[in-house]
N, C-alpha and C. Protein backbone atom coordinates (compact mmCIF):
# COMPACT_ATOMS: atom_id res chain seq x y z
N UNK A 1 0.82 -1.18 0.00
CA UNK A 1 0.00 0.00 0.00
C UNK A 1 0.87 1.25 0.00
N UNK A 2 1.92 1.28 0.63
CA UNK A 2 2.62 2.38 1.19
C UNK A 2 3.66 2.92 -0.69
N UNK A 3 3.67 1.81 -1.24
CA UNK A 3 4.13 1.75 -2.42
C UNK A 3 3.33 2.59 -3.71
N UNK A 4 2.11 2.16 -3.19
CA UNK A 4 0.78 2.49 -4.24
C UNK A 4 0.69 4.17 -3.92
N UNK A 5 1.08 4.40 -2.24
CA UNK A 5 0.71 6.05 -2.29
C UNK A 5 2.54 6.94 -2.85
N UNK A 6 3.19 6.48 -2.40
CA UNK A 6 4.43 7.41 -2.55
C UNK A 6 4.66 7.58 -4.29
N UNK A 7 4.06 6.47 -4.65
CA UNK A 7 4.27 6.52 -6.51
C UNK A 7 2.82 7.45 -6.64
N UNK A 8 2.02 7.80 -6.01
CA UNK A 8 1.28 9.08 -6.52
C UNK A 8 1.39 10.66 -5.88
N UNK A 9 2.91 10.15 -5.29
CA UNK A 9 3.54 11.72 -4.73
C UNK A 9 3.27 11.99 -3.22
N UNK A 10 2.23 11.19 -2.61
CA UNK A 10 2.17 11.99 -1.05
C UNK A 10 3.12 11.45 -0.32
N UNK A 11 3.81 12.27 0.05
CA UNK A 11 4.70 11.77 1.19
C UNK A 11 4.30 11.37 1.98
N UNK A 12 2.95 12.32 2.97
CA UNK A 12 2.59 12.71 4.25
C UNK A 12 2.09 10.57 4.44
N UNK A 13 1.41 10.42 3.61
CA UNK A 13 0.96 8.90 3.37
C UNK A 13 2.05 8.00 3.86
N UNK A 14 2.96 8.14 2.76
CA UNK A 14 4.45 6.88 3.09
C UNK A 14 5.04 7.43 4.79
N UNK A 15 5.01 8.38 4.71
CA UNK A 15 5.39 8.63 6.36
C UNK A 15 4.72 7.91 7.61
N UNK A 16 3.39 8.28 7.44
CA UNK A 16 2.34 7.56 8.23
C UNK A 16 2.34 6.18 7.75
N UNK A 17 3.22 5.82 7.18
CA UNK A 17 2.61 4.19 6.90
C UNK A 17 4.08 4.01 7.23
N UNK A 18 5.12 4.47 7.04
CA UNK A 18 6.68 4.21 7.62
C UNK A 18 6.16 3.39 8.82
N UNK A 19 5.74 4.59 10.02
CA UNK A 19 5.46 4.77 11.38
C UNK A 19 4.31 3.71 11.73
N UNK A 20 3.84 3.36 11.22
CA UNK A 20 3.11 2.34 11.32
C UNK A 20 3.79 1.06 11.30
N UNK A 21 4.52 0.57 10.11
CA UNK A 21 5.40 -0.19 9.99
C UNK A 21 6.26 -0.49 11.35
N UNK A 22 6.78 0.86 11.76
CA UNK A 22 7.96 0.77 12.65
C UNK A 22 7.76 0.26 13.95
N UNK A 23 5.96 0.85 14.03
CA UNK A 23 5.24 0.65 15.08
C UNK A 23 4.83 -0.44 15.38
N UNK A 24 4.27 -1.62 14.26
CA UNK A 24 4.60 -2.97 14.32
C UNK A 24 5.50 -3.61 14.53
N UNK A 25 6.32 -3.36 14.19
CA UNK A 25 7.91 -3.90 14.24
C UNK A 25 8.45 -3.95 15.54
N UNK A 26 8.00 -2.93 16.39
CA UNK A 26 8.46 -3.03 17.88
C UNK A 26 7.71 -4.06 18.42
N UNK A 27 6.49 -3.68 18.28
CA UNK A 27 5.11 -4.58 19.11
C UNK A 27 5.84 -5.90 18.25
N UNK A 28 5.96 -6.36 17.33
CA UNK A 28 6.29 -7.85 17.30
C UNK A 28 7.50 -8.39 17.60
N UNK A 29 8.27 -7.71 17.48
CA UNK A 29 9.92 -8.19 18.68
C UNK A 29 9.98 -8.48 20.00
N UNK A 30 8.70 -7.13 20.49
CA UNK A 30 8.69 -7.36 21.87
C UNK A 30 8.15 -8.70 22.32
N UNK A 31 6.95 -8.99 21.47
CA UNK A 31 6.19 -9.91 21.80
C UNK A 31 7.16 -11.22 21.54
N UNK A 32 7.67 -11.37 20.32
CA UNK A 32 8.53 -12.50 20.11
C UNK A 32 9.46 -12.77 21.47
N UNK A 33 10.13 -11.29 21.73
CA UNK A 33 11.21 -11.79 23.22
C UNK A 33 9.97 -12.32 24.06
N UNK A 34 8.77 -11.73 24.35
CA UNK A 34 7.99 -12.55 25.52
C UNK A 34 7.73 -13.89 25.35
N UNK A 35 7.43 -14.48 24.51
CA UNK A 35 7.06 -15.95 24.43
C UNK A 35 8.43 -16.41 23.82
N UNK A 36 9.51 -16.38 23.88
CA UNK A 36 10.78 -16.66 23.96
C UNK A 36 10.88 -17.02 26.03
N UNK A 37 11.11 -16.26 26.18
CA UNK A 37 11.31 -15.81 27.49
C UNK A 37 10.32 -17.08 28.38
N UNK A 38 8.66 -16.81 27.57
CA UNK A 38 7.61 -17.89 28.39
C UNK A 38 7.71 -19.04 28.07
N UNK A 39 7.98 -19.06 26.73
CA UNK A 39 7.65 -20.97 26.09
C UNK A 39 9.45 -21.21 26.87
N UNK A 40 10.14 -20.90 26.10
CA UNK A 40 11.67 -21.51 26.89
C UNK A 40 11.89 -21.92 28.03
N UNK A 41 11.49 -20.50 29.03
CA UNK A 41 11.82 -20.72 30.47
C UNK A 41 10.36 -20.29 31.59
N UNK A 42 10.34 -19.58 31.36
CA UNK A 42 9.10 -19.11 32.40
C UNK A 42 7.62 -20.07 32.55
N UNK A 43 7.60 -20.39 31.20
CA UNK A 43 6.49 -21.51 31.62
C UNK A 43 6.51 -22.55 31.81
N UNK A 44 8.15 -23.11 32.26
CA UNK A 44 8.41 -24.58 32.08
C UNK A 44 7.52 -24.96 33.23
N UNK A 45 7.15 -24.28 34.46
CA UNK A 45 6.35 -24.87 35.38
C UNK A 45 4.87 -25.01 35.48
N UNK A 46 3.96 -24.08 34.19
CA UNK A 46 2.98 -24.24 33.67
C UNK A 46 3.20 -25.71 33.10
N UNK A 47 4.07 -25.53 32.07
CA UNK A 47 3.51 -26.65 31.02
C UNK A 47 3.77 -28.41 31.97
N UNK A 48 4.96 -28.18 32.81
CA UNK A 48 4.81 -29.69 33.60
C UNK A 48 3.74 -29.68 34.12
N UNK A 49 2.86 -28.56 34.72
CA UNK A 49 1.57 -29.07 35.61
C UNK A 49 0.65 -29.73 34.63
N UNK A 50 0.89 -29.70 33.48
CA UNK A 50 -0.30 -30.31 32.85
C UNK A 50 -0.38 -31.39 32.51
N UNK A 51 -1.64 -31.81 32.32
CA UNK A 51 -1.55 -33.42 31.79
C UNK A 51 -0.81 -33.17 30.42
N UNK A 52 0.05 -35.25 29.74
CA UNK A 52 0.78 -34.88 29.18
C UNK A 52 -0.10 -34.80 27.58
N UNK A 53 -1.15 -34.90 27.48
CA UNK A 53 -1.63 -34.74 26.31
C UNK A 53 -2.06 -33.22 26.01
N UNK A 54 -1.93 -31.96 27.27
CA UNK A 54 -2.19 -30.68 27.11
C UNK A 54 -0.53 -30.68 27.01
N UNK A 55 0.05 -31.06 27.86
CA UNK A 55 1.51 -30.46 27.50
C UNK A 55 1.85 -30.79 25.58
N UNK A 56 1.59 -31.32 25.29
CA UNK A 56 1.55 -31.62 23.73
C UNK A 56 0.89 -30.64 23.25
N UNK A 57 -0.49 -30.34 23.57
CA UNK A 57 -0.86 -29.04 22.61
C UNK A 57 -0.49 -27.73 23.39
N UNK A 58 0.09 -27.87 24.40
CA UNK A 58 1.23 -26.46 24.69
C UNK A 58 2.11 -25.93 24.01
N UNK A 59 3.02 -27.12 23.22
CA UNK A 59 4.06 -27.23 22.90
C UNK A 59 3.84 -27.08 21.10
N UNK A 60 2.61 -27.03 21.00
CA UNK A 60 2.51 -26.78 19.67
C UNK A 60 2.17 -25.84 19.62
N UNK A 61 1.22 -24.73 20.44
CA UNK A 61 0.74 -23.53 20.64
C UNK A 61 2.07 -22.40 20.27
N UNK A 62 2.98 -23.04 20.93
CA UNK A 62 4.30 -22.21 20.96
C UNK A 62 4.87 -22.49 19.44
N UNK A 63 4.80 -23.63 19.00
CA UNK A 63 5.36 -22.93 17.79
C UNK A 63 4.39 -22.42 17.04
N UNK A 64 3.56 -22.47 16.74
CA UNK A 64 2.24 -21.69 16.37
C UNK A 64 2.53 -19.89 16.66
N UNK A 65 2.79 -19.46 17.51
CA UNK A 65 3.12 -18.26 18.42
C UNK A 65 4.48 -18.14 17.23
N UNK A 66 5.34 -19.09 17.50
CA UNK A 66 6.76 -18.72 16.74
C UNK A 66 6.51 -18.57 15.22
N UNK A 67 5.46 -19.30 14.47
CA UNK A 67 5.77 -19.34 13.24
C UNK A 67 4.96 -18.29 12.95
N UNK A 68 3.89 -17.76 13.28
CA UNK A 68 2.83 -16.74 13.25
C UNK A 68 4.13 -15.16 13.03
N UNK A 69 4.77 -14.88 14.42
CA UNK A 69 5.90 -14.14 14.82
C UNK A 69 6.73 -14.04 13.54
N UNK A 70 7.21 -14.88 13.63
CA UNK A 70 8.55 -14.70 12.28
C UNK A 70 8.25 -14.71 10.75
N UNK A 71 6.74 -15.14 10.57
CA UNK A 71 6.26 -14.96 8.97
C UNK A 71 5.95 -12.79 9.62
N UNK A 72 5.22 -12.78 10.46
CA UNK A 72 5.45 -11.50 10.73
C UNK A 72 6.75 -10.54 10.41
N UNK A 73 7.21 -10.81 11.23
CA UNK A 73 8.70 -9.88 11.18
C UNK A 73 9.23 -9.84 9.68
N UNK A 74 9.56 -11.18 9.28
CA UNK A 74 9.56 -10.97 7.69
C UNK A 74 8.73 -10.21 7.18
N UNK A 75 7.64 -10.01 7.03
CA UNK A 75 7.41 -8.86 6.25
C UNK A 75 6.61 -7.92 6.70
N UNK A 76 7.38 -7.18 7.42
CA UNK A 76 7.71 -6.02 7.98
C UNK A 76 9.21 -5.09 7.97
N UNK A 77 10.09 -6.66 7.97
CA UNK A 77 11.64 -6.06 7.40
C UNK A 77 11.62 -6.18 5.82
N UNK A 78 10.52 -6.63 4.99
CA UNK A 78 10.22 -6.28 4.02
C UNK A 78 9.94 -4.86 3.50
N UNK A 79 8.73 -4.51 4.18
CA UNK A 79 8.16 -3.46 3.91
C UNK A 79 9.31 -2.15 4.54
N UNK A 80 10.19 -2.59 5.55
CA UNK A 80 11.37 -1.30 6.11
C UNK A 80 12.39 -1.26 5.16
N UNK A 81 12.65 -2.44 4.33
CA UNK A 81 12.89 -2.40 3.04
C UNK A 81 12.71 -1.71 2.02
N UNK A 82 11.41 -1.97 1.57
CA UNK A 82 11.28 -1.03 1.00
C UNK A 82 11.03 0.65 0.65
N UNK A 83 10.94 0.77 2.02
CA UNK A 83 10.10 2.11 2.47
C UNK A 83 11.80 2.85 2.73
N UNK A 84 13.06 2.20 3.12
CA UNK A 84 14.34 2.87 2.83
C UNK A 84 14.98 2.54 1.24
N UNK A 85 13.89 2.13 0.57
CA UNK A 85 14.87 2.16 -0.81
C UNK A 85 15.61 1.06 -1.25
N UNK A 86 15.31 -0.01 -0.52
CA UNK A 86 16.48 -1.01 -0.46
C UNK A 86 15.81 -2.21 -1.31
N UNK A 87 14.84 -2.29 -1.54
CA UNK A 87 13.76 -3.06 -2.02
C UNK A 87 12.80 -2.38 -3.49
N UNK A 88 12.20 -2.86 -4.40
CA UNK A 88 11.55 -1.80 -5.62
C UNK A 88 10.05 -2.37 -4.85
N UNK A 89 9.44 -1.59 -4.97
CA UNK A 89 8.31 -1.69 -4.27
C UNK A 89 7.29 -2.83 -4.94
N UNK A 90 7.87 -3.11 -6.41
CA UNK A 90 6.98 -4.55 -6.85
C UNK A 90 7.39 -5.51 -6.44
N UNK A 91 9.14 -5.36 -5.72
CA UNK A 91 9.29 -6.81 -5.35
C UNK A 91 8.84 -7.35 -3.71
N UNK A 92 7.60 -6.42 -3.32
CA UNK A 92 7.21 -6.71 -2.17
C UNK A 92 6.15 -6.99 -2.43
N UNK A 93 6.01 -7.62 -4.09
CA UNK A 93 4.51 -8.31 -4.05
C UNK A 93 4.53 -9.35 -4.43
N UNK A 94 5.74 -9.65 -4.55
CA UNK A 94 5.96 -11.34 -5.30
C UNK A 94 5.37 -12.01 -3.66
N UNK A 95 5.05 -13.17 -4.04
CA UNK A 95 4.76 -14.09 -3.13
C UNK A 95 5.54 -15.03 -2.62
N UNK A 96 6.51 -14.69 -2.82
CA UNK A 96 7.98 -15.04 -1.55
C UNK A 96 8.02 -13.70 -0.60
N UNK A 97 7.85 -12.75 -1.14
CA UNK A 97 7.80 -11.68 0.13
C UNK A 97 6.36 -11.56 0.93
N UNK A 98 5.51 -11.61 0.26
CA UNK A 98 4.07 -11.75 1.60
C UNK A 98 3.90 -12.06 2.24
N UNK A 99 2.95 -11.99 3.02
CA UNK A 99 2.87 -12.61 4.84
C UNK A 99 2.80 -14.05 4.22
N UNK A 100 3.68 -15.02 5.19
CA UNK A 100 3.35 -16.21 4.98
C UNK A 100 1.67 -16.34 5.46
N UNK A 101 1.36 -17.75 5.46
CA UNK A 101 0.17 -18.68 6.32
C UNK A 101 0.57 -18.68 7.37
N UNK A 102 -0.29 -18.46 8.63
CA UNK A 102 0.00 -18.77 9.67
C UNK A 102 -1.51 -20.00 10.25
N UNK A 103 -0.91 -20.65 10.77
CA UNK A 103 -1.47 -21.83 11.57
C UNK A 103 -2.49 -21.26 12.97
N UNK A 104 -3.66 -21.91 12.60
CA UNK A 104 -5.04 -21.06 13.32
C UNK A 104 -4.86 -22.00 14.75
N UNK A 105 -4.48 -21.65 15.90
CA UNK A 105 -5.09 -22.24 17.09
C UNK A 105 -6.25 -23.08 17.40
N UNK A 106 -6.21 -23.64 18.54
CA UNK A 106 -7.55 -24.78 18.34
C UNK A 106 -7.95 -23.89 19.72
N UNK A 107 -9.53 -23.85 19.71
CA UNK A 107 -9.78 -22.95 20.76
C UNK A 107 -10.03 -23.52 21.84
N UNK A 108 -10.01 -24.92 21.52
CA UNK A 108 -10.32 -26.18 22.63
C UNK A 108 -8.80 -26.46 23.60
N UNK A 109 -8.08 -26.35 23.07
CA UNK A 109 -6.75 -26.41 23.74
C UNK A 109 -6.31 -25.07 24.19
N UNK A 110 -6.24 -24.22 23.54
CA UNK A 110 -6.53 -22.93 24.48
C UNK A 110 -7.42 -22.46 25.97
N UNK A 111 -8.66 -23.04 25.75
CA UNK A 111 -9.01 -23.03 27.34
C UNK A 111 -8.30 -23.90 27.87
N UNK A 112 -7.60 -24.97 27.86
CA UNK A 112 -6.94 -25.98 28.94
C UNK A 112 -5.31 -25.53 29.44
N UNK A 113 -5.30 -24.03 29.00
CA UNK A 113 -3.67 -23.49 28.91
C UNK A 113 -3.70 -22.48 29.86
N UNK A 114 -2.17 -22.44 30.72
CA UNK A 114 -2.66 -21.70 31.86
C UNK A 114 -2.69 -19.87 30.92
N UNK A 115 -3.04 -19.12 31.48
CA UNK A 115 -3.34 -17.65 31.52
C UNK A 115 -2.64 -17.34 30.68
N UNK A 116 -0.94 -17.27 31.35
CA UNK A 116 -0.06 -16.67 30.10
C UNK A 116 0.13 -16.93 28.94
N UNK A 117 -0.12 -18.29 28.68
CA UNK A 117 0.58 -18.68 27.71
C UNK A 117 -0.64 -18.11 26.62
N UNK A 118 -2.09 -18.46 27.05
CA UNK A 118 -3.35 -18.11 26.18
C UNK A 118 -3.18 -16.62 25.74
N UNK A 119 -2.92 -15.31 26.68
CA UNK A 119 -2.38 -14.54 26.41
C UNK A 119 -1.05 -14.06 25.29
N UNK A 120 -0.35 -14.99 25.08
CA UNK A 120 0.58 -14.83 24.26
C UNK A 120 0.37 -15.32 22.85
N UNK A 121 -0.67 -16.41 22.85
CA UNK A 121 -1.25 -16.86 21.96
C UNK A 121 -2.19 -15.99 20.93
N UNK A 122 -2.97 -15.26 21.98
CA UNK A 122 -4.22 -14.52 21.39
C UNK A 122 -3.22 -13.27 20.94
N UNK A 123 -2.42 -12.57 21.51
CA UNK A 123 -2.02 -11.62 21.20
C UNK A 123 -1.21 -11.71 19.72
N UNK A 124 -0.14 -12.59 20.14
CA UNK A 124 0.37 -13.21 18.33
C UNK A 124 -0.84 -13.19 17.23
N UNK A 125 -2.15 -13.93 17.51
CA UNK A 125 -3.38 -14.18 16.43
C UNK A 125 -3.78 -12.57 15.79
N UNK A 126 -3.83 -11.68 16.96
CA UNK A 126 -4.60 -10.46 16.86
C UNK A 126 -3.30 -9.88 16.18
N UNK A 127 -1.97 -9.77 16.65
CA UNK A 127 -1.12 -9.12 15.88
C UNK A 127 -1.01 -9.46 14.55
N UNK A 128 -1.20 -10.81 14.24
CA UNK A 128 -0.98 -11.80 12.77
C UNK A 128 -2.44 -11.30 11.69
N UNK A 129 -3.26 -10.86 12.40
CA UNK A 129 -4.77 -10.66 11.42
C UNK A 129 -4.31 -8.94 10.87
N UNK A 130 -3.90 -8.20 11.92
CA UNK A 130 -3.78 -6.33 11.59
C UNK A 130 -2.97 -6.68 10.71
N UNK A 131 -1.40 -7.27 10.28
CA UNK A 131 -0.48 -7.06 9.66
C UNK A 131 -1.04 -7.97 7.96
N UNK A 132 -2.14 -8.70 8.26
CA UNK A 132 -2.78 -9.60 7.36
C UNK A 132 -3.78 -8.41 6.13
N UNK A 133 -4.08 -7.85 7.40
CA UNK A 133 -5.19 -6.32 6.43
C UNK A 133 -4.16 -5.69 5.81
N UNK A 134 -3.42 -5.49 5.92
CA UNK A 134 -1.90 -4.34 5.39
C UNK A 134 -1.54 -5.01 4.63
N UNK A 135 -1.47 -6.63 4.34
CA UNK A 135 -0.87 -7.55 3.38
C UNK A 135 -1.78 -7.11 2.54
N UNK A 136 -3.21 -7.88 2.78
CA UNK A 136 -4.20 -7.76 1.74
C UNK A 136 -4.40 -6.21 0.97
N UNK A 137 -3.91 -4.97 1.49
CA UNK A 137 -4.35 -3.49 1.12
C UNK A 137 -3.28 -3.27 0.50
N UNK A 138 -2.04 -4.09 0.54
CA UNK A 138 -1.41 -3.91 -0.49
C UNK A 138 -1.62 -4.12 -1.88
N UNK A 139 -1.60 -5.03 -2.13
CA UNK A 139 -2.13 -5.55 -3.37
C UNK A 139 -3.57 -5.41 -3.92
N UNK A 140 -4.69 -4.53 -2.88
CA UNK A 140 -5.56 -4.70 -3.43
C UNK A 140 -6.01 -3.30 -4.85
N UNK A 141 -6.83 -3.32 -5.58
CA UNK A 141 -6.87 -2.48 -6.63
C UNK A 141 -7.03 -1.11 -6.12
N UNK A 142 -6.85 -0.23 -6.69
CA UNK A 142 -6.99 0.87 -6.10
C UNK A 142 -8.61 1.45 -5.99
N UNK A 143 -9.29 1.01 -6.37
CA UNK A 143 -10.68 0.77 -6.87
C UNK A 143 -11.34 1.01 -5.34
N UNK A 144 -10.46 0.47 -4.41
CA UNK A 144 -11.80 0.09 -3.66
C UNK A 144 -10.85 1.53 -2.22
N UNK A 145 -9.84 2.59 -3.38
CA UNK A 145 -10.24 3.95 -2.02
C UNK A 145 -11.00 4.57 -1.80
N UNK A 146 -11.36 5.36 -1.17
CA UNK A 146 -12.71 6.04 -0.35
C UNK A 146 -12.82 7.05 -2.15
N UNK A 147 -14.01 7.57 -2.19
CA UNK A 147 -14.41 8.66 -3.05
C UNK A 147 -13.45 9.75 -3.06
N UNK A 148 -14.04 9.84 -1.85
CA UNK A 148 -12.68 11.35 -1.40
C UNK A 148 -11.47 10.97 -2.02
N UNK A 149 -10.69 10.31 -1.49
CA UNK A 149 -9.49 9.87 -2.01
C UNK A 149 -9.14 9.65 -3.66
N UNK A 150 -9.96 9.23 -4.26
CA UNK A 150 -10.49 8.79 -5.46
C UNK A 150 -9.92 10.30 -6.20
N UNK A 151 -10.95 11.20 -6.04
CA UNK A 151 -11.68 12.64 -6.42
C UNK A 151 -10.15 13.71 -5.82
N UNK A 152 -9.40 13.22 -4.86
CA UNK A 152 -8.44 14.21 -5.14
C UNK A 152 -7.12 13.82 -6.01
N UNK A 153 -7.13 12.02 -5.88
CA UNK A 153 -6.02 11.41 -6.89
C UNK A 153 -6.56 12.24 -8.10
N UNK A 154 -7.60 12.42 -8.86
CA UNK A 154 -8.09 12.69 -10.07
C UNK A 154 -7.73 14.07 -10.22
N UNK A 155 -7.94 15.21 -9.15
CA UNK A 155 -7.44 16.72 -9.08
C UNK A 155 -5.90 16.56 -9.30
N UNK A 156 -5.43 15.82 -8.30
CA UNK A 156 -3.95 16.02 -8.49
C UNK A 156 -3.30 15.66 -9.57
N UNK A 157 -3.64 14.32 -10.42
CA UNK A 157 -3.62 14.65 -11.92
C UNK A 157 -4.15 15.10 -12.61
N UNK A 158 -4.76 16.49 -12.78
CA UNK A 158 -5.01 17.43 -13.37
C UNK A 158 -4.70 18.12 -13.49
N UNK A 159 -3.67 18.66 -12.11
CA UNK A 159 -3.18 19.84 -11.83
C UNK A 159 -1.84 19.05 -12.08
């Protein structure tokens, strides 16, 4: 998206979408160090309390959390890519650079997980869907911007 506005001249756009970017980018590092920090060490005393067929879907939750995380971050150091120049802004539409798939949680094994870990779970899902709308608004036609938006692209090529 951020591609689609700077090639019709607004800066003010690619700026606000920089900062956005950048703004994700923190929120998903941070979060990655937290469930680093929980699945590794902090929850080793969650996940022994459980029976061992929840400790199994604990242990998959977490990579779920990890693979969700790092198809994230990839493209986001995509998009910081491109947004410093380092990248042509079509090659952040090939489909080696897009958000990967990420793997949907079972909501049944989620209630049987203590607090934190469900927490770290849901938060990865909710972070993985916002950065999913930004995937999809990239590529989508320009067709579907507001009127307004529409009606001043059309002034500004006129003028």
């Amino acid at each position: 998206m951020w591609h689609l506005l700077a090639m019709h001249g607004r800066p003010d756009d690619s700026r606000i979408h920089r900062k956005l970017i950048d703004s994700l980018y923190v929120e998903a590092m941070l979060l990655a160090d937290e469930a680093r920090a929980y699945f590794d060490e902090g929850g080793r005393s969650d996940r022994e309390a459980l029976d061992p067929l929840a400790r199994v879907a604990f242990s998959c939750e977490s990579l779920k959390v990890t693979t969700r995380l790092m198809h994230i971050i990839a493209w986001l150091l995509t998009q910081r890519a491109v947004a410093a120049g380092e990248l042509p802004p079509c090659d952040a539409l090939h489909p080696s650079r897009r958000l990967g798939t990420a793997p949907v949680s079972d909501d049944e094994a989620l209630a049987t997980m203590p607090a934190a870990a469900r927490q770290l779970v849901t938060a990865s899902a909710e972070l993985y869907r916002r950065v999913a709308r930004l995937d999809a608004a990239q590529s989508a036609p320009e067709s579907h911007a507001s009127p307004a938006r529409r009606m001043l692209d059309r002034l500004h090529a006129a003028f």
